[in-house]
C-alpha atoms as a PDB file:
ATOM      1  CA  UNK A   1     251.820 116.484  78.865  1.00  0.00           C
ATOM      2  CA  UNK A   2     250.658 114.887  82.170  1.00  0.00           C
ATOM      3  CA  UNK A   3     247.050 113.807  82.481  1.00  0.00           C
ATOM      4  CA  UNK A   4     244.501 115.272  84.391  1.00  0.00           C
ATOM      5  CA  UNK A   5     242.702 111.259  85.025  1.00  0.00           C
ATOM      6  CA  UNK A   6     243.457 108.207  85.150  1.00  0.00           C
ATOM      7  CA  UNK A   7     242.223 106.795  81.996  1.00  0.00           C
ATOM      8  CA  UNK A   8     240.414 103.199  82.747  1.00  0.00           C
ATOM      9  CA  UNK A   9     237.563 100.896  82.242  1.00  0.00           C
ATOM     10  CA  UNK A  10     234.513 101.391  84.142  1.00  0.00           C
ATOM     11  CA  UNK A  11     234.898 105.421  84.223  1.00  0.00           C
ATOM     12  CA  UNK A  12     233.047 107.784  81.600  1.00  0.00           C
ATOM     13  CA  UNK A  13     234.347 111.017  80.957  1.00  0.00           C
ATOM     14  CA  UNK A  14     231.749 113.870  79.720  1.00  0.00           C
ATOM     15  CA  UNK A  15     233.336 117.002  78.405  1.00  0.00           C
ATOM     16  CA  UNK A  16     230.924 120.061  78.460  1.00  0.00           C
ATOM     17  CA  UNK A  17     231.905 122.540  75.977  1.00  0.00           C
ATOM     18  CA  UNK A  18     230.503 126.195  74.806  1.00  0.00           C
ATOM     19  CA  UNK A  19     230.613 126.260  71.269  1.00  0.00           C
ATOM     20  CA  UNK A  20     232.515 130.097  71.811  1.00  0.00           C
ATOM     21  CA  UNK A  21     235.376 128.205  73.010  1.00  0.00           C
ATOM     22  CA  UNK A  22     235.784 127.382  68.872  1.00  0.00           C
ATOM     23  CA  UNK A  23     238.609 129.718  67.719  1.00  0.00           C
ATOM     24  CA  UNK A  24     239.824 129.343  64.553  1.00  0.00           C
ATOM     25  CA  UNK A  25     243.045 127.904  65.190  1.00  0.00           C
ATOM     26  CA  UNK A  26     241.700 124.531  65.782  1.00  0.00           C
ATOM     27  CA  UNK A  27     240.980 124.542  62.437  1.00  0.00           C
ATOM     28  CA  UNK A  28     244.956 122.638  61.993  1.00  0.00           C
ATOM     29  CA  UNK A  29     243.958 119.900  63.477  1.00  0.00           C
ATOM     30  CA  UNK A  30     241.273 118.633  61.100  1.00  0.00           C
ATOM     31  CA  UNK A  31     241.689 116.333  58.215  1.00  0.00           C
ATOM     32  CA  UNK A  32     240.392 116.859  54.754  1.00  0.00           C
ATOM     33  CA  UNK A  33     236.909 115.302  55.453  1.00  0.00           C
ATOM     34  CA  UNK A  34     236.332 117.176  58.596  1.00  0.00           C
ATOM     35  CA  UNK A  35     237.629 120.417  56.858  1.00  0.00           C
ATOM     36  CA  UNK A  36     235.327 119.821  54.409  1.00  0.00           C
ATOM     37  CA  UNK A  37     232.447 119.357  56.361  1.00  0.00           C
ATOM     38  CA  UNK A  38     233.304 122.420  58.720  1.00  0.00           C
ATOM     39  CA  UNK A  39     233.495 124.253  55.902  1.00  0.00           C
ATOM     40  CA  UNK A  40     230.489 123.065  54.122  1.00  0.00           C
ATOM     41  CA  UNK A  41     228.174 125.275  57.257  1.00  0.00           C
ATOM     42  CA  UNK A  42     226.584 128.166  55.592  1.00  0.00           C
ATOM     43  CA  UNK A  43     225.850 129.886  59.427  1.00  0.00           C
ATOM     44  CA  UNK A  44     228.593 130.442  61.479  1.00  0.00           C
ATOM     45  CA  UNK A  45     227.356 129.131  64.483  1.00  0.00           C
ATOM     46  CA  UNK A  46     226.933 125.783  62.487  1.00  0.00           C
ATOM     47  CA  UNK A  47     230.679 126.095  61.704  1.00  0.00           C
ATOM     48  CA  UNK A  48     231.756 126.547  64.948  1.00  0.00           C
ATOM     49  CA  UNK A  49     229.550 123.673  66.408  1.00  0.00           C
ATOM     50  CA  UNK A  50     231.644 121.734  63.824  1.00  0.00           C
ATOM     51  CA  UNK A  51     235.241 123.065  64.400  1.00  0.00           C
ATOM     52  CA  UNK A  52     234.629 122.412  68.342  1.00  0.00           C
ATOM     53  CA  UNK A  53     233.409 119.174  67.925  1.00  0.00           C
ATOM     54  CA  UNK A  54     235.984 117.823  65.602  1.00  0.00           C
ATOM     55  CA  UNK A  55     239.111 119.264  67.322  1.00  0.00           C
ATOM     56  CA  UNK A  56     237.879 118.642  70.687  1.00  0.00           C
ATOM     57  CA  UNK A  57     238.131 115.305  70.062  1.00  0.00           C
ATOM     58  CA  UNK A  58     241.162 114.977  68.723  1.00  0.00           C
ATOM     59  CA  UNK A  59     242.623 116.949  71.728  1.00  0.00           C
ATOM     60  CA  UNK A  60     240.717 114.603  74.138  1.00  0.00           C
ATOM     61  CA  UNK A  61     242.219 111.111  72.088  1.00  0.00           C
ATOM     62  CA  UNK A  62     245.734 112.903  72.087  1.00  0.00           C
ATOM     63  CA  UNK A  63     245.761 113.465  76.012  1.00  0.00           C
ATOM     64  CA  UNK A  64     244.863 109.504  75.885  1.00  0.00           C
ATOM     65  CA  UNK A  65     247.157 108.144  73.620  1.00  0.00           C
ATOM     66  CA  UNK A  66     249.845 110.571  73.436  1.00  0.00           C
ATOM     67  CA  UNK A  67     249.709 110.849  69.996  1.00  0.00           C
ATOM     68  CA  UNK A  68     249.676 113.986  67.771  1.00  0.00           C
ATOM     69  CA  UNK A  69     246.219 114.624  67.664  1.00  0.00           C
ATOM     70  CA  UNK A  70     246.298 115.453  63.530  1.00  0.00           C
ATOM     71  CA  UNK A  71     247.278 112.138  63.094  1.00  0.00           C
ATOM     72  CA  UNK A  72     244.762 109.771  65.040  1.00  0.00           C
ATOM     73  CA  UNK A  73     242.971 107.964  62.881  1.00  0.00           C
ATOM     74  CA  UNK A  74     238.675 108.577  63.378  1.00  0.00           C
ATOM     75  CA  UNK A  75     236.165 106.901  61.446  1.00  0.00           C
ATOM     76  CA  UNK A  76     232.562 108.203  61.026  1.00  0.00           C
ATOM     77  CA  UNK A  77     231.442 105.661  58.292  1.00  0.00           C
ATOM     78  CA  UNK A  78     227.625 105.270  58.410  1.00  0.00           C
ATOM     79  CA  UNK A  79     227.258 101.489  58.597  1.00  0.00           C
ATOM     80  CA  UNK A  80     223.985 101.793  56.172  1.00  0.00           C
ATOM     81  CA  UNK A  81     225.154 104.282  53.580  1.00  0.00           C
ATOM     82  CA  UNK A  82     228.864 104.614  54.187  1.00  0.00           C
ATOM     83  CA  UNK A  83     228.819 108.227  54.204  1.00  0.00           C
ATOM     84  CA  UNK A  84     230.685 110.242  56.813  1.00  0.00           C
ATOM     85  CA  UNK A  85     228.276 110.743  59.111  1.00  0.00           C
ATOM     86  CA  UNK A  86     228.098 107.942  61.307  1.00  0.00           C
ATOM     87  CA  UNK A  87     229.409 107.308  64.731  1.00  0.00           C
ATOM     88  CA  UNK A  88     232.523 108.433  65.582  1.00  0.00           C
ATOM     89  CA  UNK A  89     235.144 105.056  65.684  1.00  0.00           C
ATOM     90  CA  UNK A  90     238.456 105.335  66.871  1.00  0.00           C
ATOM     91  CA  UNK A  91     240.099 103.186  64.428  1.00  0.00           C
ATOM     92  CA  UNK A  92     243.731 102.186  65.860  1.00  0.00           C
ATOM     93  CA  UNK A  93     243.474 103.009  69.407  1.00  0.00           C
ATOM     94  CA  UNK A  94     241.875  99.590  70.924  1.00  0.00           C
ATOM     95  CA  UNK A  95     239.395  99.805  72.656  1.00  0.00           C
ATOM     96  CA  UNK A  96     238.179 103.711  72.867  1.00  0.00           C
ATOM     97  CA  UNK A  97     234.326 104.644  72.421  1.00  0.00           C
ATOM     98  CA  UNK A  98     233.335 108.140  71.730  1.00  0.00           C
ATOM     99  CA  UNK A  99     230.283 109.611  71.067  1.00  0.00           C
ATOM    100  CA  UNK A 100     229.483 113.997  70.284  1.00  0.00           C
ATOM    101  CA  UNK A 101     226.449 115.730  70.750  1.00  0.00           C
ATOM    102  CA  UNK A 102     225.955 119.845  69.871  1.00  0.00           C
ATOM    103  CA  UNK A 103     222.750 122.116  70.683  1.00  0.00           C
ATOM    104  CA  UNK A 104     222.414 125.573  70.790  1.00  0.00           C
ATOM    105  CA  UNK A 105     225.695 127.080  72.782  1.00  0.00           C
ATOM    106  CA  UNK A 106     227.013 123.871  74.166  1.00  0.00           C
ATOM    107  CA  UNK A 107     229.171 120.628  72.999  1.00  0.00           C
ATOM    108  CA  UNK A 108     229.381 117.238  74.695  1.00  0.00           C
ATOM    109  CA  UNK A 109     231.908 114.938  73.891  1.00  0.00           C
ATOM    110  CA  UNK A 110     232.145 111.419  76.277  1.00  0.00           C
ATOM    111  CA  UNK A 111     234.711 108.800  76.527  1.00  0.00           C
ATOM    112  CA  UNK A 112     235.277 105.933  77.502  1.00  0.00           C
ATOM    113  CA  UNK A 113     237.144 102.143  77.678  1.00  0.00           C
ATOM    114  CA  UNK A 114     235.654  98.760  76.496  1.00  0.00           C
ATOM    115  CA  UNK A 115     232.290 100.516  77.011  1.00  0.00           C
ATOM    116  CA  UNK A 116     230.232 101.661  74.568  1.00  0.00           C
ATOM    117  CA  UNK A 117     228.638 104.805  75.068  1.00  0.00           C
ATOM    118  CA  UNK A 118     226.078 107.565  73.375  1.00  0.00           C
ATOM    119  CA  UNK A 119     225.352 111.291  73.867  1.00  0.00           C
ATOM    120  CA  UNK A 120     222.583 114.001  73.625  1.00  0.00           C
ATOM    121  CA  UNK A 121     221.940 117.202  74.230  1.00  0.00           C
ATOM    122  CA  UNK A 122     218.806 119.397  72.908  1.00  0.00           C
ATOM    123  CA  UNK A 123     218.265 123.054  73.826  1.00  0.00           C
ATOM    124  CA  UNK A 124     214.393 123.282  74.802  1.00  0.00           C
ATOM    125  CA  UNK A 125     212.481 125.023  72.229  1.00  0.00           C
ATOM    126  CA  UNK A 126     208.941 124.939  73.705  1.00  0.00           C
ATOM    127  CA  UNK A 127     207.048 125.009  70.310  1.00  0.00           C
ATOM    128  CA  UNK A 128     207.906 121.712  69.630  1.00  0.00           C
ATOM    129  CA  UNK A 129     205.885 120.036  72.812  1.00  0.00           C
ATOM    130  CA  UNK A 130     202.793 120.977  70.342  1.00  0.00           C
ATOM    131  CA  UNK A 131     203.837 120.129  67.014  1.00  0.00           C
ATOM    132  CA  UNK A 132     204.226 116.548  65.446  1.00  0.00           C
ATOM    133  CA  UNK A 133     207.274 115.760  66.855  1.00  0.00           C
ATOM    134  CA  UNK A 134     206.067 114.586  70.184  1.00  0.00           C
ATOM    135  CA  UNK A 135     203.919 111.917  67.703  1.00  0.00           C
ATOM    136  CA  UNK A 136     207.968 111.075  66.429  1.00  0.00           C
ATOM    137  CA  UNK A 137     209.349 110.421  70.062  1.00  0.00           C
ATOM    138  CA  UNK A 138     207.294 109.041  71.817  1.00  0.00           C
ATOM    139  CA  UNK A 139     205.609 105.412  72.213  1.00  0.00           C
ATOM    140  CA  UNK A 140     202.293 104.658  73.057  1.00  0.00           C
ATOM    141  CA  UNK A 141     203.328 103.894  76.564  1.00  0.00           C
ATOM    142  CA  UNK A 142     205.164 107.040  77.273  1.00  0.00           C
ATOM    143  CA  UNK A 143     202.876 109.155  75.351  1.00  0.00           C
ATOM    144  CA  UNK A 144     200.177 107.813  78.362  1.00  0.00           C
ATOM    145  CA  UNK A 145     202.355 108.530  80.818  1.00  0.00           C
ATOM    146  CA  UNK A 146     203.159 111.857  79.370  1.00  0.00           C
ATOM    147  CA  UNK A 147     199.067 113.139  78.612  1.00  0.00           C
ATOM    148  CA  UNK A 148     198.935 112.788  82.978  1.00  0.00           C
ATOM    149  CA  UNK A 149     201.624 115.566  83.893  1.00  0.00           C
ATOM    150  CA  UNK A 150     200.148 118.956  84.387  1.00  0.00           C
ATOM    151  CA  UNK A 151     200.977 120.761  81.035  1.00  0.00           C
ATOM    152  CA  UNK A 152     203.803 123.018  83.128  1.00  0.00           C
ATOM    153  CA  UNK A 153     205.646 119.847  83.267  1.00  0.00           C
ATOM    154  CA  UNK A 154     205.141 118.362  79.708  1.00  0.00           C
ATOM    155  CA  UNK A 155     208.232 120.602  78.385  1.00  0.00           C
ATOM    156  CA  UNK A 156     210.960 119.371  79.980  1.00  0.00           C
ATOM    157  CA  UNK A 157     209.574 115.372  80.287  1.00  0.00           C
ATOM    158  CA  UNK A 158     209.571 115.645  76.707  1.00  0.00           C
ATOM    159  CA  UNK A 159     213.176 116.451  76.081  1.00  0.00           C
ATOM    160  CA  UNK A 160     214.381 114.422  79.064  1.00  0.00           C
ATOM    161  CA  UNK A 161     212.325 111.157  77.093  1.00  0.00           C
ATOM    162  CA  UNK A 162     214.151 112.722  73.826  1.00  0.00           C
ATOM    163  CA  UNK A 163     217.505 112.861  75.019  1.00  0.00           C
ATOM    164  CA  UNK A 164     217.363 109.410  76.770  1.00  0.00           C
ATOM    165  CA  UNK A 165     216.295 107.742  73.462  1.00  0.00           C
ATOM    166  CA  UNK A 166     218.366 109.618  71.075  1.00  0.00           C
ATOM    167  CA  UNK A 167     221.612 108.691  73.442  1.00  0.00           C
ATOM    168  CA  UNK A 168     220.626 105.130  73.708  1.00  0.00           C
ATOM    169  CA  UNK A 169     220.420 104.643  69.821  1.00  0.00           C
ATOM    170  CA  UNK A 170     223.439 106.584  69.473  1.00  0.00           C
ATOM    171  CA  UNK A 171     224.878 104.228  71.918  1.00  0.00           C
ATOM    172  CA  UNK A 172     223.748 101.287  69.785  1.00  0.00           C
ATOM    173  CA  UNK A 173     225.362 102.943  66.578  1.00  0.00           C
ATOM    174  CA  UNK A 174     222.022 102.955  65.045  1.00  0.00           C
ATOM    175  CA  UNK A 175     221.185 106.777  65.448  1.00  0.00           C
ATOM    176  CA  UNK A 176     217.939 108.172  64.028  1.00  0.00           C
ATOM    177  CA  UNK A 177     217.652 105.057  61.089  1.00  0.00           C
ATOM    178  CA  UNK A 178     215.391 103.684  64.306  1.00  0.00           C
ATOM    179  CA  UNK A 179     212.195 105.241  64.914  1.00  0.00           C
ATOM    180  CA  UNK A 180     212.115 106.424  68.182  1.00  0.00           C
ATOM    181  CA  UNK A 181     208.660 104.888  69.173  1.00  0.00           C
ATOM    182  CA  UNK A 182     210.292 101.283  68.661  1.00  0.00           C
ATOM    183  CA  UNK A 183     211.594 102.554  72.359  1.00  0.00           C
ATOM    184  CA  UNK A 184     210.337 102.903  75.535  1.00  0.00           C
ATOM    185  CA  UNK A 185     211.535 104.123  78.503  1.00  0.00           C
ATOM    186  CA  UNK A 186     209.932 104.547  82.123  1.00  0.00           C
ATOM    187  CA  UNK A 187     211.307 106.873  84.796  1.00  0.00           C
ATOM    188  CA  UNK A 188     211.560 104.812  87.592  1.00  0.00           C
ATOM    189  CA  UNK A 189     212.726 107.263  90.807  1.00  0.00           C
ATOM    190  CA  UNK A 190     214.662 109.303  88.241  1.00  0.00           C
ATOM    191  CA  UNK A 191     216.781 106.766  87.102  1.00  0.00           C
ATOM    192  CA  UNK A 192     215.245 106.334  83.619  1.00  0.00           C
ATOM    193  CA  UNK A 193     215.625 102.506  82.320  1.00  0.00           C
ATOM    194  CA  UNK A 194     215.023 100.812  78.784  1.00  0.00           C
ATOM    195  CA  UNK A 195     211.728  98.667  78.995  1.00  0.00           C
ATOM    196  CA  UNK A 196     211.057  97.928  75.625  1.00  0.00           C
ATOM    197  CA  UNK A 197     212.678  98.138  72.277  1.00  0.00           C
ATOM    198  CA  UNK A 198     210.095  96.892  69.080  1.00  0.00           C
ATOM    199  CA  UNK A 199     212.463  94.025  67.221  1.00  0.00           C
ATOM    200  CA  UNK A 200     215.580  93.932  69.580  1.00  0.00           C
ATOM    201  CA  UNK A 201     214.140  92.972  73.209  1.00  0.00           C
ATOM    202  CA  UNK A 202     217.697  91.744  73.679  1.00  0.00           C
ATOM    203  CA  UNK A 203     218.436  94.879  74.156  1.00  0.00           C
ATOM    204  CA  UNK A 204     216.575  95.744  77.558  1.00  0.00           C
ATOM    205  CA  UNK A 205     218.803  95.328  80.324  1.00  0.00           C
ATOM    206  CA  UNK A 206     221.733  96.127  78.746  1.00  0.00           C
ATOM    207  CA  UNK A 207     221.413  99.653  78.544  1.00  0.00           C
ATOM    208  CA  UNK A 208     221.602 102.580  80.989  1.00  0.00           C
ATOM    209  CA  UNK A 209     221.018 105.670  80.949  1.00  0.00           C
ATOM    210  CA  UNK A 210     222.337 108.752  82.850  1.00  0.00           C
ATOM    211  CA  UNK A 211     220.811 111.723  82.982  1.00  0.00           C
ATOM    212  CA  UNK A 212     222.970 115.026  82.942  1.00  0.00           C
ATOM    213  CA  UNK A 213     222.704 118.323  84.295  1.00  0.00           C
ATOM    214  CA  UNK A 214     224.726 121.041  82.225  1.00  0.00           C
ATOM    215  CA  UNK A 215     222.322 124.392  81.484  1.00  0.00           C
ATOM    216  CA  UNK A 216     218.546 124.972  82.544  1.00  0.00           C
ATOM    217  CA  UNK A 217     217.334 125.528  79.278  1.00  0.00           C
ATOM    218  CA  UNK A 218     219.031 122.147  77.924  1.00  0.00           C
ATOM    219  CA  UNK A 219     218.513 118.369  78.581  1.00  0.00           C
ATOM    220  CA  UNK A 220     221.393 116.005  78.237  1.00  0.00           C
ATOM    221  CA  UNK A 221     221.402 112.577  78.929  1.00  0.00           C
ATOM    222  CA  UNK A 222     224.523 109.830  78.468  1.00  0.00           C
ATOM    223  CA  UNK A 223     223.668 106.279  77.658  1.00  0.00           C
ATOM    224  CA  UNK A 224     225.848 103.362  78.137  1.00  0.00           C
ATOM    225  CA  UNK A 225     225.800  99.830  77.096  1.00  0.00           C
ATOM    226  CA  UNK A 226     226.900  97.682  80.146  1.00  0.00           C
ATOM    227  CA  UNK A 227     227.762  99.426  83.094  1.00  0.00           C
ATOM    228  CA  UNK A 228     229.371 102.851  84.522  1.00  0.00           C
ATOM    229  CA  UNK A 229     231.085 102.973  87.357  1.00  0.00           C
ATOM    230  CA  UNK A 230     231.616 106.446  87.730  1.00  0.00           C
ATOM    231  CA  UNK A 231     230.601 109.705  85.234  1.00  0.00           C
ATOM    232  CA  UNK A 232     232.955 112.357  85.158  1.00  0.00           C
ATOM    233  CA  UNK A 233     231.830 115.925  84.303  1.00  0.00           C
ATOM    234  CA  UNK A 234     235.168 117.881  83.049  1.00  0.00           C
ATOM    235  CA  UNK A 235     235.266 121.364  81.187  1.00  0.00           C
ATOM    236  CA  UNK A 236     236.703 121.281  77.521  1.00  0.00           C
ATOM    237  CA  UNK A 237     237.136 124.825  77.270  1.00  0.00           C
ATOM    238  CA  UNK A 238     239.971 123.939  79.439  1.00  0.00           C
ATOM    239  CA  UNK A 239     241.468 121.749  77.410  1.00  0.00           C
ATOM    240  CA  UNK A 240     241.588 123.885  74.241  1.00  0.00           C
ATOM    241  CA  UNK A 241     243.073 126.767  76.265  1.00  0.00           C
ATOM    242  CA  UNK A 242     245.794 124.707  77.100  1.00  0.00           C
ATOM    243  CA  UNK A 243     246.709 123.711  73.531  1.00  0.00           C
ATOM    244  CA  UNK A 244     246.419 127.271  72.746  1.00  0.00           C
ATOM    245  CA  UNK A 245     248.949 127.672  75.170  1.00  0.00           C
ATOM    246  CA  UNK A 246     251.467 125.228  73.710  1.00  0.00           C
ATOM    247  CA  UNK A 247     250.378 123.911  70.711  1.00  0.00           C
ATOM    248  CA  UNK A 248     254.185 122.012  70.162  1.00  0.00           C
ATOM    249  CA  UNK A 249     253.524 119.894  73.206  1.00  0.00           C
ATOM    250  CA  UNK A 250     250.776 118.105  71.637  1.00  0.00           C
ATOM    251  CA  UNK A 251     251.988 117.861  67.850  1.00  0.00           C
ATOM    252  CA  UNK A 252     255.922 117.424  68.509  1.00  0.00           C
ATOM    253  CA  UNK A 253     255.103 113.527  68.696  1.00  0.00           C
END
C-alpha cells in the first residue's frame, strides 16, 4: 500500500477521527486485551470510542511499518500499577511514540519519530467552569490569571489550560497520577509554554505545546517533548475506509 507521507523525525502526525467512523468490522484487528476492554463498555458510544481508538492505531502503525496491523506488538502497561491502561508503547517498532485521546464524537490519535508526544481533547461541558474541578486544574498562578477574564471567556480558557496540561503529562507518561496544579502554564501570544512544574523544574523548557483546532465545542491541544517541526492534521476516517475497501492489502503480510 503506498503511503500518503513521508514518515520522519521532526514531523507529528494528528489523526482527527469521529467516533461514527467505528464499524464493527474493526473489531478483527484487536487482540484479546483490547477485545476485552472494548467489550467491557456498558454504553455503546463508550464501545465505539474504544473500537476506533484501538484499530485506528493499528491501521496507522501498519501504514508505517508495513506490517499486518493484528500483529504489531502495543504495550499500555501502567508504569505504577502495571495494569493496561497506561500509555500506549510501541514495543518492536524503534523508535515510534503514540499517544490517543477520545471526547464526545471525536478521536485523536498522533504520531511521531524519536519524539515523544501527548494528546487531549475535551468536549466543553460548561457546568464544569463552576464546580470543583476548576480547584483540580488549575494552579494558583493560572487560577489569578483566570479570575481577570470577563466570565464569557472563562469557558473556553479553562479547557484550553485543561487540555494543555493533560497533553503535557500524557506526554511525560505520567497521566493524571500528577496533580494538575503541580503545573503551570502561561499563554504567552497564544503559544502556551510550561513555566513551572512543582518537583520536576527540569522539565520547563523541554516541553511544547500546540494547540489544535478540530470542532467549536471541543479543545485539543498536542504536547511534545523536544521539538516539532511541522504538525500534520490528516483525517482517519479516511484511513479506515480504505481498509474497508481492501482489507487483504493490509493483513496479507
Amino acid at each position: 500500500m503506498q503511503k500518503q507521507d513521508s514518515w520522519i523525525p521532526g514531523r507529528v502526525w494528528v489523526y482527527q477521527t469521529p467516533v461514527s467512523a467505528a464499524v464493527p468490522e474493526l473489531a478483527v484487528l484487536l487482540n484479546h486485551t483490547e477485545l476485552k476492554r472494548f467489550r467491557s463498555y456498558q454504553k455503546e458510544e463508550d464501545q465505539k470510542r474504544s473500537l476506533l481508538s484501538f484499530a485506528l492505531l493499528r491501521l496507522l502503525l501498519s501504514r508505517i511499518t508495513g506490517k499486518d496491523p493484528r500483529k504489531i506488538k502495543i504495550s499500555r502497561d501502567c508504569p505504577s500499577c502495571g495494569k493496561p491502561h497506561g500509555k500506549p508503547r510501541v514495543t518492536d517498532e524503534g523508535p515510534v511514540e503514540v499517544n490517543i485521546s477520545h471526547s464526545g464524537k471525536w478521536v485523536l490519535t498522533a504520531i511521531a519519530f524519536h519524539t515523544p508526544v501527548g494528546i487531549d481533547i475535551e468536549q466543553i461541558h460548561p457546568e464544569l467552569v463552576e464546580s470543583e474541578m476548576v480547584k483540580r486544574v488549575l494552579s494558583a498562578e493560572e487560577m489569578s490569571e483566570w479570575e481577570k477574564l470577563p466570565p464569557g471567556e472563562r469557558k473556553e480558557a479553562f479547557y484550553r489550560y485543561w487540555t494543555w496540561k493533560e497533553a503535557i503529562l500524557k506526554a511525560t507518561g505520567e497521566g493524571l497520577a500528577v496533580p494538575m496544579t503541580r503545573l503551570t502554564v502561561t499563554n504567552r501570544d497564544g503559544s502556551p509554554q510550561l513555566t513551572r512544574w512543582e518537583g520536576r523544574e527540569d522539565r520547563v523548557g523541554q516541553i511544547r505545546c500546540h494547540p489544535l483546532e478540530v470542532d467549536p465545542q471541543y479543545a485539543a491541544c498536542l504536547a511534545v517533548i523536544g521539538r516539532a517541526e511541522e504538525v500534520l492534521l490528516r483525517q482517519g476516517e479516511e484511513i479506515i475506509q480504505a481498509w474497508l475497501k481492501n482489507q487483504n492489502a493490509w493483513t496479507a503480510r
